[in-house]
PDB file of N, CA and C in Angstrom:
ATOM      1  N   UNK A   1      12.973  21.653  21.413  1.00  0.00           N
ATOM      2  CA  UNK A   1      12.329  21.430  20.118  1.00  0.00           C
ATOM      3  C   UNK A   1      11.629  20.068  20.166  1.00  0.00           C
ATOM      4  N   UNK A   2       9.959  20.239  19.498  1.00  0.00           N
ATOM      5  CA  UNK A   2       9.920  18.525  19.381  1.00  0.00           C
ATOM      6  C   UNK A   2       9.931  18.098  17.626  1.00  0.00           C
ATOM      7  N   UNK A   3       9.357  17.119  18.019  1.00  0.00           N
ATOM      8  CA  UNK A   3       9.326  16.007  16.959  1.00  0.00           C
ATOM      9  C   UNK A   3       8.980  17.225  15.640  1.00  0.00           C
ATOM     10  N   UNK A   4       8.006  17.325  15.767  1.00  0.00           N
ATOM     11  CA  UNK A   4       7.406  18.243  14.694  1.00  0.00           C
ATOM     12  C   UNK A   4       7.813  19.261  14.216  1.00  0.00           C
ATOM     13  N   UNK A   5       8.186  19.912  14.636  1.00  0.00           N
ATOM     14  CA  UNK A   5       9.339  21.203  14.858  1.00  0.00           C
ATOM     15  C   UNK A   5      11.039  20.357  13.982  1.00  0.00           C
ATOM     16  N   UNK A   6      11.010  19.209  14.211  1.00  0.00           N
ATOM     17  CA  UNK A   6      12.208  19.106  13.831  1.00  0.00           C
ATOM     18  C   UNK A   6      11.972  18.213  12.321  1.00  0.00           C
ATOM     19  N   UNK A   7      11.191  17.962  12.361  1.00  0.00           N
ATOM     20  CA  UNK A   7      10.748  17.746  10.821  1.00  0.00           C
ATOM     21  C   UNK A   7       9.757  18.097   9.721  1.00  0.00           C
ATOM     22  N   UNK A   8       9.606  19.886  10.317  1.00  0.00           N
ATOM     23  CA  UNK A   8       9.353  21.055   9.502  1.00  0.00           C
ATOM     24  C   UNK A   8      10.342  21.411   8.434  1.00  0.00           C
ATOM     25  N   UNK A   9      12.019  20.793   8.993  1.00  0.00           N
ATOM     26  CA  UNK A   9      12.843  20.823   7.958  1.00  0.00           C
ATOM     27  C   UNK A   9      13.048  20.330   7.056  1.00  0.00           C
ATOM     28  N   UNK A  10      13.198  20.729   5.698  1.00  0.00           N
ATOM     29  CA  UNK A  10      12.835  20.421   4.268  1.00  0.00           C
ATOM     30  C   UNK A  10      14.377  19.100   4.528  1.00  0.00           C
ATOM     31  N   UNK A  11      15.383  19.610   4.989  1.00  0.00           N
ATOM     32  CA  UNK A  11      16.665  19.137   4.893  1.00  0.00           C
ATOM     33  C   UNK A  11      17.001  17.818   6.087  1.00  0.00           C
ATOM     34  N   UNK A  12      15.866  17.814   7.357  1.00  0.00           N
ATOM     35  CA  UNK A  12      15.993  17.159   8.033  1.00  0.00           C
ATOM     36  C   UNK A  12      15.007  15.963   7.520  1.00  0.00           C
ATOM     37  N   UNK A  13      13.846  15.885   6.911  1.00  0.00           N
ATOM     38  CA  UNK A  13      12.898  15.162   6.319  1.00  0.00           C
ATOM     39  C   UNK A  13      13.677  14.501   5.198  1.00  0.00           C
ATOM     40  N   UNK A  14      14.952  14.858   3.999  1.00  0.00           N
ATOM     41  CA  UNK A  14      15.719  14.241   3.452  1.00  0.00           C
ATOM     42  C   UNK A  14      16.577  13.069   3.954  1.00  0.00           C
ATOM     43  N   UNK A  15      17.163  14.350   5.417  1.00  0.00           N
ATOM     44  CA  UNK A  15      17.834  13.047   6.176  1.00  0.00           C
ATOM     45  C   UNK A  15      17.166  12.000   6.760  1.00  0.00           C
ATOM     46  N   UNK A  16      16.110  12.061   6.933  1.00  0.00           N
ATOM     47  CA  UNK A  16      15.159  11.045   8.022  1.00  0.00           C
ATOM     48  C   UNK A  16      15.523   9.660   5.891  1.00  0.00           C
ATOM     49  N   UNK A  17      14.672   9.937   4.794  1.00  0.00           N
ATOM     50  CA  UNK A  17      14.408   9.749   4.258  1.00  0.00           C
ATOM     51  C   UNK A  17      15.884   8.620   3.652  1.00  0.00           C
ATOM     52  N   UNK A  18      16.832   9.648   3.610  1.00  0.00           N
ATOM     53  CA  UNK A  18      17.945   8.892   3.399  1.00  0.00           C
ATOM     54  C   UNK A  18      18.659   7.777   4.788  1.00  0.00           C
ATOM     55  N   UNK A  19      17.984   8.121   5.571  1.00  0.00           N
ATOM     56  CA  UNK A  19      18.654   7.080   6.947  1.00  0.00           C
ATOM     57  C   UNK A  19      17.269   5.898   6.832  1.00  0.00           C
ATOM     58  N   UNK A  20      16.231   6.056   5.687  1.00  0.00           N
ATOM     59  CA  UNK A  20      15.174   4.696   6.269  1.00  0.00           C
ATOM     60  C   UNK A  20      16.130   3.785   5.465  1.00  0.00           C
ATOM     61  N   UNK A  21      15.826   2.455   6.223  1.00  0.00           N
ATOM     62  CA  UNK A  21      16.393   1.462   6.002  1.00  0.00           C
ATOM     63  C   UNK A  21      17.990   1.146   5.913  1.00  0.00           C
ATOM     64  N   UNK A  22      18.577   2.140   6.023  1.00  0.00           N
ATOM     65  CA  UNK A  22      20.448   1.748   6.114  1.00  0.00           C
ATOM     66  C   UNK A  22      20.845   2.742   6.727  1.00  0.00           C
ATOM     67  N   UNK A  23      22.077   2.499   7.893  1.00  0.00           N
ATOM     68  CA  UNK A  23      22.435   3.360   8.387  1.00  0.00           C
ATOM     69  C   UNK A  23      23.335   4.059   7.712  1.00  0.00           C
ATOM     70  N   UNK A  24      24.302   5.297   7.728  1.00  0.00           N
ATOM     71  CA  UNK A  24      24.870   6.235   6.889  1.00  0.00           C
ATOM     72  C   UNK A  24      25.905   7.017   7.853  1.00  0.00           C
ATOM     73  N   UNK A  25      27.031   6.947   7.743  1.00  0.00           N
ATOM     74  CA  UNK A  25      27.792   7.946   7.898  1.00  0.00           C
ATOM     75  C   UNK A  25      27.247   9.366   8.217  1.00  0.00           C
ATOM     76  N   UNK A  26      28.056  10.137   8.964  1.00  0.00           N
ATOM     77  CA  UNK A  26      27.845  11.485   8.900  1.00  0.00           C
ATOM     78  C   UNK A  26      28.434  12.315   7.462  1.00  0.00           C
ATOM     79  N   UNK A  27      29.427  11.888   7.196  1.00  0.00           N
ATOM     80  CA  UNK A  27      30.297  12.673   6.118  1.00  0.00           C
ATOM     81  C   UNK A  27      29.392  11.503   5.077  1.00  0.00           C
ATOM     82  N   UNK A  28      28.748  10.699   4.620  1.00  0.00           N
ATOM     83  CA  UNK A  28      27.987   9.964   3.820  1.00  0.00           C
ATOM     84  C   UNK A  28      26.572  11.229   3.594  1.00  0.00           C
ATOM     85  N   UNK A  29      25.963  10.982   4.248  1.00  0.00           N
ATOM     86  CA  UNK A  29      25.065  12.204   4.697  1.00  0.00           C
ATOM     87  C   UNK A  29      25.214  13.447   4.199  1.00  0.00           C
ATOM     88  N   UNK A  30      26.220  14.195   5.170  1.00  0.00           N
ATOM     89  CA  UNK A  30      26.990  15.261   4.077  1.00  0.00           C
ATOM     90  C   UNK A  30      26.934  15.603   2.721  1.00  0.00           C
ATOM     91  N   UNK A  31      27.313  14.908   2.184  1.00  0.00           N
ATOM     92  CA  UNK A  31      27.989  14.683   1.105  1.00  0.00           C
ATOM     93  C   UNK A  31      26.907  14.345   0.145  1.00  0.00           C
ATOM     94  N   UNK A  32      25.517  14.494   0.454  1.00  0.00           N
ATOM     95  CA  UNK A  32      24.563  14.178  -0.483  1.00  0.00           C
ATOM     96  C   UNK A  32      23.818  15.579  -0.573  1.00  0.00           C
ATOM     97  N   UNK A  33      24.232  16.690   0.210  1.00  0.00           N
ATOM     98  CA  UNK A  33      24.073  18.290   0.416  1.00  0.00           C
ATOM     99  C   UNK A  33      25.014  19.151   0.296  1.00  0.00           C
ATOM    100  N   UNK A  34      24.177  20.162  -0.583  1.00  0.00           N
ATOM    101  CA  UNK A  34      25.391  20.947  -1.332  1.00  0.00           C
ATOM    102  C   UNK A  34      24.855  22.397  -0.062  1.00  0.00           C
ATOM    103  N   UNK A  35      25.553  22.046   1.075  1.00  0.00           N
ATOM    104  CA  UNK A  35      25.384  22.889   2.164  1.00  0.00           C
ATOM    105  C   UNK A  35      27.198  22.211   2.964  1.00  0.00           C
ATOM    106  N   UNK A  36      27.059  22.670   3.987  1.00  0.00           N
ATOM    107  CA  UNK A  36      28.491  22.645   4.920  1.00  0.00           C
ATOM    108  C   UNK A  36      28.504  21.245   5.684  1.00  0.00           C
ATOM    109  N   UNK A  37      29.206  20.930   6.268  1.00  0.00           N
ATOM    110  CA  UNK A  37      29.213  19.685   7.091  1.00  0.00           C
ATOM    111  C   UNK A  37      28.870  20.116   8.256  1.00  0.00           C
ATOM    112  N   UNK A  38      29.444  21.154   8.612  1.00  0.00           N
ATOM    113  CA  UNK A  38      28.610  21.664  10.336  1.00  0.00           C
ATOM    114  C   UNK A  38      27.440  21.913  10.238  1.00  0.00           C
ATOM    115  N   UNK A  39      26.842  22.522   9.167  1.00  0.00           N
ATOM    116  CA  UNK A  39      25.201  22.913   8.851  1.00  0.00           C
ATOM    117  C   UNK A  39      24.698  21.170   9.118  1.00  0.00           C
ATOM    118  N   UNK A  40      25.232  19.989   8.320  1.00  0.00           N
ATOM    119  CA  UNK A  40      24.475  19.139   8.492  1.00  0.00           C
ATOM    120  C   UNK A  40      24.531  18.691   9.702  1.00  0.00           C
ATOM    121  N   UNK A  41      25.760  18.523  10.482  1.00  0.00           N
ATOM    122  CA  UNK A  41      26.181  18.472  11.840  1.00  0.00           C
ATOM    123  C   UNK A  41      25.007  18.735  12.693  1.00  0.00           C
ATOM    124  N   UNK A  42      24.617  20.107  12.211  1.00  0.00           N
ATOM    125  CA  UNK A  42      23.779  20.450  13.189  1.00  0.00           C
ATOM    126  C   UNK A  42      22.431  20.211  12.989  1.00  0.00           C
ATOM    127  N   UNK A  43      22.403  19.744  11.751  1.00  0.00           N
ATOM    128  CA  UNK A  43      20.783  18.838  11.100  1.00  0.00           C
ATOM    129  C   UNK A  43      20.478  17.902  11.971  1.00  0.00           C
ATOM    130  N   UNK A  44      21.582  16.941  12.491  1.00  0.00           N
ATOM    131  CA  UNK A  44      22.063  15.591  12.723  1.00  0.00           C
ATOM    132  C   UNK A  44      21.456  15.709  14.550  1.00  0.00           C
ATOM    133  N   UNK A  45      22.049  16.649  15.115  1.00  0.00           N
ATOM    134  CA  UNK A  45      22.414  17.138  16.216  1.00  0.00           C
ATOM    135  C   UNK A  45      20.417  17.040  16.934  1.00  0.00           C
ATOM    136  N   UNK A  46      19.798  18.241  16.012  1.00  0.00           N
ATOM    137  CA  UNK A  46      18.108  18.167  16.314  1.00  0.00           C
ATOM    138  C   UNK A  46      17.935  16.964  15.954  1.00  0.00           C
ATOM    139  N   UNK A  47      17.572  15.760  15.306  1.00  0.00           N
ATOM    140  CA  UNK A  47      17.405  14.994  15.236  1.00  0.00           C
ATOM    141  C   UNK A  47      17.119  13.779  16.469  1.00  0.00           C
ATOM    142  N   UNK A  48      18.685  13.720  16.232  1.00  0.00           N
ATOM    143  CA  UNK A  48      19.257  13.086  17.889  1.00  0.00           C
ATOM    144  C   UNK A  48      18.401  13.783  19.038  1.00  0.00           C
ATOM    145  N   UNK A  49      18.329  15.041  18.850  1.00  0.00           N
ATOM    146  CA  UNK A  49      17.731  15.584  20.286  1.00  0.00           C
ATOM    147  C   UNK A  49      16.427  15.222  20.624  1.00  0.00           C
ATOM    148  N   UNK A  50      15.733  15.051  19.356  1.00  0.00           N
ATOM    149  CA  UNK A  50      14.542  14.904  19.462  1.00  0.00           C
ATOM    150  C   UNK A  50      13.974  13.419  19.458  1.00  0.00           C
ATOM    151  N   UNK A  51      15.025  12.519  19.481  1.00  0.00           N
ATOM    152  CA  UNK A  51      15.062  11.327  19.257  1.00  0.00           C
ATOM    153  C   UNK A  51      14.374  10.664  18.190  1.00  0.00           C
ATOM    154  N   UNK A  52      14.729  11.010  16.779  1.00  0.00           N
ATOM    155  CA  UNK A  52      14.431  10.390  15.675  1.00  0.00           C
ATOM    156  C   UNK A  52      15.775  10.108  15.111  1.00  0.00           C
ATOM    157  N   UNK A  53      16.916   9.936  15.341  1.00  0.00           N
ATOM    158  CA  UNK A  53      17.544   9.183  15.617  1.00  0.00           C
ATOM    159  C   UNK A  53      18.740   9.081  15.867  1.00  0.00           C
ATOM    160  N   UNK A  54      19.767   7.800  15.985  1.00  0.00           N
ATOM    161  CA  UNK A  54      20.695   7.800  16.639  1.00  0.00           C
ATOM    162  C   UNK A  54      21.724   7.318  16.373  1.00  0.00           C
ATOM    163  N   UNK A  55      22.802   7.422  17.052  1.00  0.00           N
ATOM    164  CA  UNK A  55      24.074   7.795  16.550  1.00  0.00           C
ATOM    165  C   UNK A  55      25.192   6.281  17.396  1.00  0.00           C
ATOM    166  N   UNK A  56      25.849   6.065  16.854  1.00  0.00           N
ATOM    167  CA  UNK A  56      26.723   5.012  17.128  1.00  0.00           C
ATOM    168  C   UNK A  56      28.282   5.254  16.768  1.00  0.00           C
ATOM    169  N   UNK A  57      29.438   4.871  17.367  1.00  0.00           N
ATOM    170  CA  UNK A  57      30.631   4.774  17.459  1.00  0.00           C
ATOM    171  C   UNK A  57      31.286   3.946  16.384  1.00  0.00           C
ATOM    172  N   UNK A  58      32.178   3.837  15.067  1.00  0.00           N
ATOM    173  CA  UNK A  58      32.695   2.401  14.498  1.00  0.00           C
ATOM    174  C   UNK A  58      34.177   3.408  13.983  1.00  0.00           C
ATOM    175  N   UNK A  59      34.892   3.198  14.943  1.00  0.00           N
ATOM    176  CA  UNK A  59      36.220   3.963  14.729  1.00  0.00           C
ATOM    177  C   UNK A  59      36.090   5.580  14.891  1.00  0.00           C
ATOM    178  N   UNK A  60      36.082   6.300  13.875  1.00  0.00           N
ATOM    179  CA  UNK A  60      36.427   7.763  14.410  1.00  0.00           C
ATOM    180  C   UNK A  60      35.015   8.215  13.430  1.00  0.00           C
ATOM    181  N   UNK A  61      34.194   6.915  13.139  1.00  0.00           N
ATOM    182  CA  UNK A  61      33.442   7.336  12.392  1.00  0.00           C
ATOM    183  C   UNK A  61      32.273   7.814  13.040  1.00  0.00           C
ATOM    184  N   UNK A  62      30.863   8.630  13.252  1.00  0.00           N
ATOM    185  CA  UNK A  62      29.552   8.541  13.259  1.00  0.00           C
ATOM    186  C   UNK A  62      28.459   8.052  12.792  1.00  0.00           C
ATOM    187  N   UNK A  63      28.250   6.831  12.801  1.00  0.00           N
ATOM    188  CA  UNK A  63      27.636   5.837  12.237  1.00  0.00           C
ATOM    189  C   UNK A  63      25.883   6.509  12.767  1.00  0.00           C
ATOM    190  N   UNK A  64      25.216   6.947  11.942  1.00  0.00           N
ATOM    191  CA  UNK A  64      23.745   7.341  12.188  1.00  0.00           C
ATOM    192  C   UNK A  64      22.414   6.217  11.366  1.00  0.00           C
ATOM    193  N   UNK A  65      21.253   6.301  12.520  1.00  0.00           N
ATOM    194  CA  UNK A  65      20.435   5.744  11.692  1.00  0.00           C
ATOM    195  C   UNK A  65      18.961   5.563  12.256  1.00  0.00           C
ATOM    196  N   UNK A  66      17.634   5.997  11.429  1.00  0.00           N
ATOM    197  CA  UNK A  66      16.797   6.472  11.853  1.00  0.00           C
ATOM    198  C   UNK A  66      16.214   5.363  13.287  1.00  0.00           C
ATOM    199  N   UNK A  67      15.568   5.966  14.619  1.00  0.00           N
ATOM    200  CA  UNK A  67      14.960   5.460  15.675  1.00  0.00           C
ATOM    201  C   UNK A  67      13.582   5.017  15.409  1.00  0.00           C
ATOM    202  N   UNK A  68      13.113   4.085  14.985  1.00  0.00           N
ATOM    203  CA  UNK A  68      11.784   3.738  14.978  1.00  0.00           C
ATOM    204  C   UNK A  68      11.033   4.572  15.644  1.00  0.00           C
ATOM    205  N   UNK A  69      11.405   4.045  17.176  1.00  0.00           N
ATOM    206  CA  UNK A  69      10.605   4.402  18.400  1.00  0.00           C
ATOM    207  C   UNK A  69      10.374   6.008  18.090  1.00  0.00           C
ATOM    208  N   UNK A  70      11.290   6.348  18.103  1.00  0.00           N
ATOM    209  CA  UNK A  70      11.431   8.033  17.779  1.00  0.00           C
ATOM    210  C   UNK A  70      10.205   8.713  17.305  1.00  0.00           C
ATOM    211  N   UNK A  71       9.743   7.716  15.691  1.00  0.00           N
ATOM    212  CA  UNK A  71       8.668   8.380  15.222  1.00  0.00           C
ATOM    213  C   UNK A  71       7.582   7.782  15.703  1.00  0.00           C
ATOM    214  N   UNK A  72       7.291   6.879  16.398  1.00  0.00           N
ATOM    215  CA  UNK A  72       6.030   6.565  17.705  1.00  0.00           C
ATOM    216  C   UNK A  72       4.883   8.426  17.959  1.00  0.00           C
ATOM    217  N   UNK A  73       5.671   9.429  18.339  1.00  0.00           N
ATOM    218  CA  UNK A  73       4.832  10.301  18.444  1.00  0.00           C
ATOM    219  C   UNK A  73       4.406  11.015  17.035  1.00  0.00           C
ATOM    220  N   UNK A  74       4.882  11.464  16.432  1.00  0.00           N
ATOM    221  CA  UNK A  74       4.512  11.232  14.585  1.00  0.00           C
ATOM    222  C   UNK A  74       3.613  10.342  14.398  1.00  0.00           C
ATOM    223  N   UNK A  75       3.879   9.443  14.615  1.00  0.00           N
ATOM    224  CA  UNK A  75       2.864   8.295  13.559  1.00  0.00           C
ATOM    225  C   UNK A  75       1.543   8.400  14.863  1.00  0.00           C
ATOM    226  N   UNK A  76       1.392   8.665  16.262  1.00  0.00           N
ATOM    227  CA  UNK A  76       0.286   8.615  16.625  1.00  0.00           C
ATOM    228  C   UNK A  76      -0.779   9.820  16.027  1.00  0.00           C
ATOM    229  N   UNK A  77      -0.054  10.813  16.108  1.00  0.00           N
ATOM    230  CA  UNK A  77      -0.664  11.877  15.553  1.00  0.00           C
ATOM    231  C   UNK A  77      -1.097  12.206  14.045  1.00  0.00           C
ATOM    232  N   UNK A  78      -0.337  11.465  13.449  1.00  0.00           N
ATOM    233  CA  UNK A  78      -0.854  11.243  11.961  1.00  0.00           C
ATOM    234  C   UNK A  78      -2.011  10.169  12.257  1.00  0.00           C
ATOM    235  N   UNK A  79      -1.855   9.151  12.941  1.00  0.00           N
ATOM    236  CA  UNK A  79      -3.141   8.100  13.052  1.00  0.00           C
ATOM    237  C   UNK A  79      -4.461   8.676  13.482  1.00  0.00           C
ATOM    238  N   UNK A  80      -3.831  10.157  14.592  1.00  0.00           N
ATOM    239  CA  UNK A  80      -5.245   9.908  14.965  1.00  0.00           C
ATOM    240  C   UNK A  80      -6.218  11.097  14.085  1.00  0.00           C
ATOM    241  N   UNK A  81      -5.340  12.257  13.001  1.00  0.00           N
ATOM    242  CA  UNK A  81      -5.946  13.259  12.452  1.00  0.00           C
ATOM    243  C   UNK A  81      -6.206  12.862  11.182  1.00  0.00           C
ATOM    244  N   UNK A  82      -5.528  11.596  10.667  1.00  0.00           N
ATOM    245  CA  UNK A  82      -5.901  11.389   9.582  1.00  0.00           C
ATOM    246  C   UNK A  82      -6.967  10.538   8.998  1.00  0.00           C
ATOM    247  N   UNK A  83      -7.734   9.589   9.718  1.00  0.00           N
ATOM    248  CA  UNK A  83      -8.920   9.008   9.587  1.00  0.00           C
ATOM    249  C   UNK A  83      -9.867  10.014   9.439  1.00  0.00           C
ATOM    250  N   UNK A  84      -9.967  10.712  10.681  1.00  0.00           N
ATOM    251  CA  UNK A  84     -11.245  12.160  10.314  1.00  0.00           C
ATOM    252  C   UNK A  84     -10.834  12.296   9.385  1.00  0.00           C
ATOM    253  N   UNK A  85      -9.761  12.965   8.479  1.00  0.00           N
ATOM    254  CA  UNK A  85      -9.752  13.917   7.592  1.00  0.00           C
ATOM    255  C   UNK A  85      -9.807  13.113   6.122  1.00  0.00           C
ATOM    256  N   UNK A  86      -9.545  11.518   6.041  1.00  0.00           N
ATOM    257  CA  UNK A  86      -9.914  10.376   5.008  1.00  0.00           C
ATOM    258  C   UNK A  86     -11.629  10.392   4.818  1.00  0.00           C
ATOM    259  N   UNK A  87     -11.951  10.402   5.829  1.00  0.00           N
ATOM    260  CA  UNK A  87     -13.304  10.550   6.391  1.00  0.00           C
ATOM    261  C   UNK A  87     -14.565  11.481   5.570  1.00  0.00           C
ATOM    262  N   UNK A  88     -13.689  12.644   5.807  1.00  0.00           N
ATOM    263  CA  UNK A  88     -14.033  14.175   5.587  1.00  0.00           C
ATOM    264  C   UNK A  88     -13.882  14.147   3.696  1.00  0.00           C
ATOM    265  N   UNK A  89     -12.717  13.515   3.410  1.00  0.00           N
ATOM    266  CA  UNK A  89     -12.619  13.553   1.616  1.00  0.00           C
ATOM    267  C   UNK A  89     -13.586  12.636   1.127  1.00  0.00           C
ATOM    268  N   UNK A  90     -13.688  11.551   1.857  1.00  0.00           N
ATOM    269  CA  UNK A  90     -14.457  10.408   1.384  1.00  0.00           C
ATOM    270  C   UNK A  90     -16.267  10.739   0.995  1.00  0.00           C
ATOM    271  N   UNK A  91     -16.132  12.128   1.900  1.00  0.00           N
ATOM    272  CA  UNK A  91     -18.051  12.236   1.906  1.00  0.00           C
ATOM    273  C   UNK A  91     -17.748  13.103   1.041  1.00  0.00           C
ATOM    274  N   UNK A  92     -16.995  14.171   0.945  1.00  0.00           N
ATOM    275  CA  UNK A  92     -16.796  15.431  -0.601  1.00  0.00           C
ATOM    276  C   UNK A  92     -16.891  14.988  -1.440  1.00  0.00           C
ATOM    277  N   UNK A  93     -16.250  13.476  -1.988  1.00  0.00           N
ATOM    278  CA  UNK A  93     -15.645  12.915  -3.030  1.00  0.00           C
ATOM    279  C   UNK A  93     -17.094  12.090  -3.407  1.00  0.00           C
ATOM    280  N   UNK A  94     -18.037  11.906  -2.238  1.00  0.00           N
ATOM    281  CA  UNK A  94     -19.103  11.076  -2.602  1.00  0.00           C
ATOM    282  C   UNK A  94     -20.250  11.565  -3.144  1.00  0.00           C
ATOM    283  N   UNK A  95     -20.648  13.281  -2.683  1.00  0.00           N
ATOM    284  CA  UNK A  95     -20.939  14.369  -2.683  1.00  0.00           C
ATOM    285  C   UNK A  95     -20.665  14.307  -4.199  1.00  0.00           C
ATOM    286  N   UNK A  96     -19.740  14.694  -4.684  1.00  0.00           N
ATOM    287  CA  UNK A  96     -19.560  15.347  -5.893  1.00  0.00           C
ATOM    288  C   UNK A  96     -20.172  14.300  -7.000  1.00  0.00           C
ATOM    289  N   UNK A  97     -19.580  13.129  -7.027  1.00  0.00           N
ATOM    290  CA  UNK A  97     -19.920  11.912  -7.332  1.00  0.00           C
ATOM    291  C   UNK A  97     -21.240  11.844  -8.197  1.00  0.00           C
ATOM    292  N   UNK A  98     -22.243  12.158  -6.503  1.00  0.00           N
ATOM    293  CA  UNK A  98     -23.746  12.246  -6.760  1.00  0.00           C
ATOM    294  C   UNK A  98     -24.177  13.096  -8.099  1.00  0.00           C
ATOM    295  N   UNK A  99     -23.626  14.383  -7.593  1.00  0.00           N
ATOM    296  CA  UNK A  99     -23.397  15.637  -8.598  1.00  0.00           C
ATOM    297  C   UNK A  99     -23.499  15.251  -9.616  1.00  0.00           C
ATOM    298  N   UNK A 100     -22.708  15.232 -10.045  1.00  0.00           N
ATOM    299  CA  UNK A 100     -22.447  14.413 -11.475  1.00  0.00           C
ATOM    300  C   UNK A 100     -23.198  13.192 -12.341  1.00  0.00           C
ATOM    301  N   UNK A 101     -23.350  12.617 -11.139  1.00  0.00           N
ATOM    302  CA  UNK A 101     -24.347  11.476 -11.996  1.00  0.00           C
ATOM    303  C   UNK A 101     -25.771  12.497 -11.693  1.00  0.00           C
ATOM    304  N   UNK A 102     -26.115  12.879 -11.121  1.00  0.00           N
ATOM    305  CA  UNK A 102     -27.671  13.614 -11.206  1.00  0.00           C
ATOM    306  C   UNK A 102     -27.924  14.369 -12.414  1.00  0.00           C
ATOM    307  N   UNK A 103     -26.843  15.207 -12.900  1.00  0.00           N
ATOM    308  CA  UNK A 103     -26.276  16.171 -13.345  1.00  0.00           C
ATOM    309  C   UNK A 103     -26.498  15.720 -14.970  1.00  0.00           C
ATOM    310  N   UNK A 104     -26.313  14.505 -15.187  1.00  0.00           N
ATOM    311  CA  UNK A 104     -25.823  13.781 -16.320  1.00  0.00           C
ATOM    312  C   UNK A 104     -27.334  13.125 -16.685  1.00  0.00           C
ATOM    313  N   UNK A 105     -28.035  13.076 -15.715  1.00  0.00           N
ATOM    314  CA  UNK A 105     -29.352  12.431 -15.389  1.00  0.00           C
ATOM    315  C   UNK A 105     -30.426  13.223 -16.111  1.00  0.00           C
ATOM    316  N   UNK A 106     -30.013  14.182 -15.522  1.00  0.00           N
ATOM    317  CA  UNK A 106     -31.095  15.981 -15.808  1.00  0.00           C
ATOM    318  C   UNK A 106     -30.306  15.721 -17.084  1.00  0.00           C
ATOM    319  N   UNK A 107     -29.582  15.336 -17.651  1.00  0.00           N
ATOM    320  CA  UNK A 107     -29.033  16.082 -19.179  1.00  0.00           C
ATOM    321  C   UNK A 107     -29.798  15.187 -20.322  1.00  0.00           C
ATOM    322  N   UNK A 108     -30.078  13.965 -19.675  1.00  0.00           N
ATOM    323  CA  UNK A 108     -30.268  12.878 -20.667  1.00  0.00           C
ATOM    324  C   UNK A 108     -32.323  12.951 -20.662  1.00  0.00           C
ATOM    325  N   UNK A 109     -33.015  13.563 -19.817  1.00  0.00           N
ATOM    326  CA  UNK A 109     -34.386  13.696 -19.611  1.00  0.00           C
ATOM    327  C   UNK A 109     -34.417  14.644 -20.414  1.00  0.00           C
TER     328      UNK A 109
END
């Protein structure tokens, strides 16, 4: 599975969301989904695999918390489709714009 694939999930995009900025327990995590602990387990599990993020030892606990680096391939691919497509609204939006004031132009002659 990659990156993208693993945050097609409505439930894994929560977890990414709830791990920015503080790390979280597994049963913390859990416990904010009214689903199973192995279901999130296994939320947790793609994540890790896909390296968005990672997991640490503090007693018998699972200490999780999102990988920067992780979303490196995410954020290139949002960088590089989303200028064209800012791009692409920016001339519609300028387009219409015109419209309208021409529009308003013809109304007032």
């Amino acid at each position: 599975m990659e990156v993208f694939e693993a945050v097609a999930q409505p439930k894994r995009r929560e977890i990414l969301r709830l791990l920015s900025g503080r790390e979280l327990s597994a049963g913390e995590i859990a416990s904010r989904f009214a689903v199973t602990q192995p279901a999130i387990s296994q939320h947790l599990k793609v994540l890790k695999d896909v390296g968005l993020v990672s997991e640490r030892r503090e007693g018998t606990k699972r200490i999780l918390s999102v990988r920067a680096e992780g979303l490196a391939q995410l954020h290139d691919f949002l960088a590089e489709v989303l200028p064209s497509k800012l791009d692409r609204l920016k001339e519609v939006a300028e387009k219409e714009e015109r419209a309208e004031r021409d529009g308003r132009r013809a109304k007032r002659n």
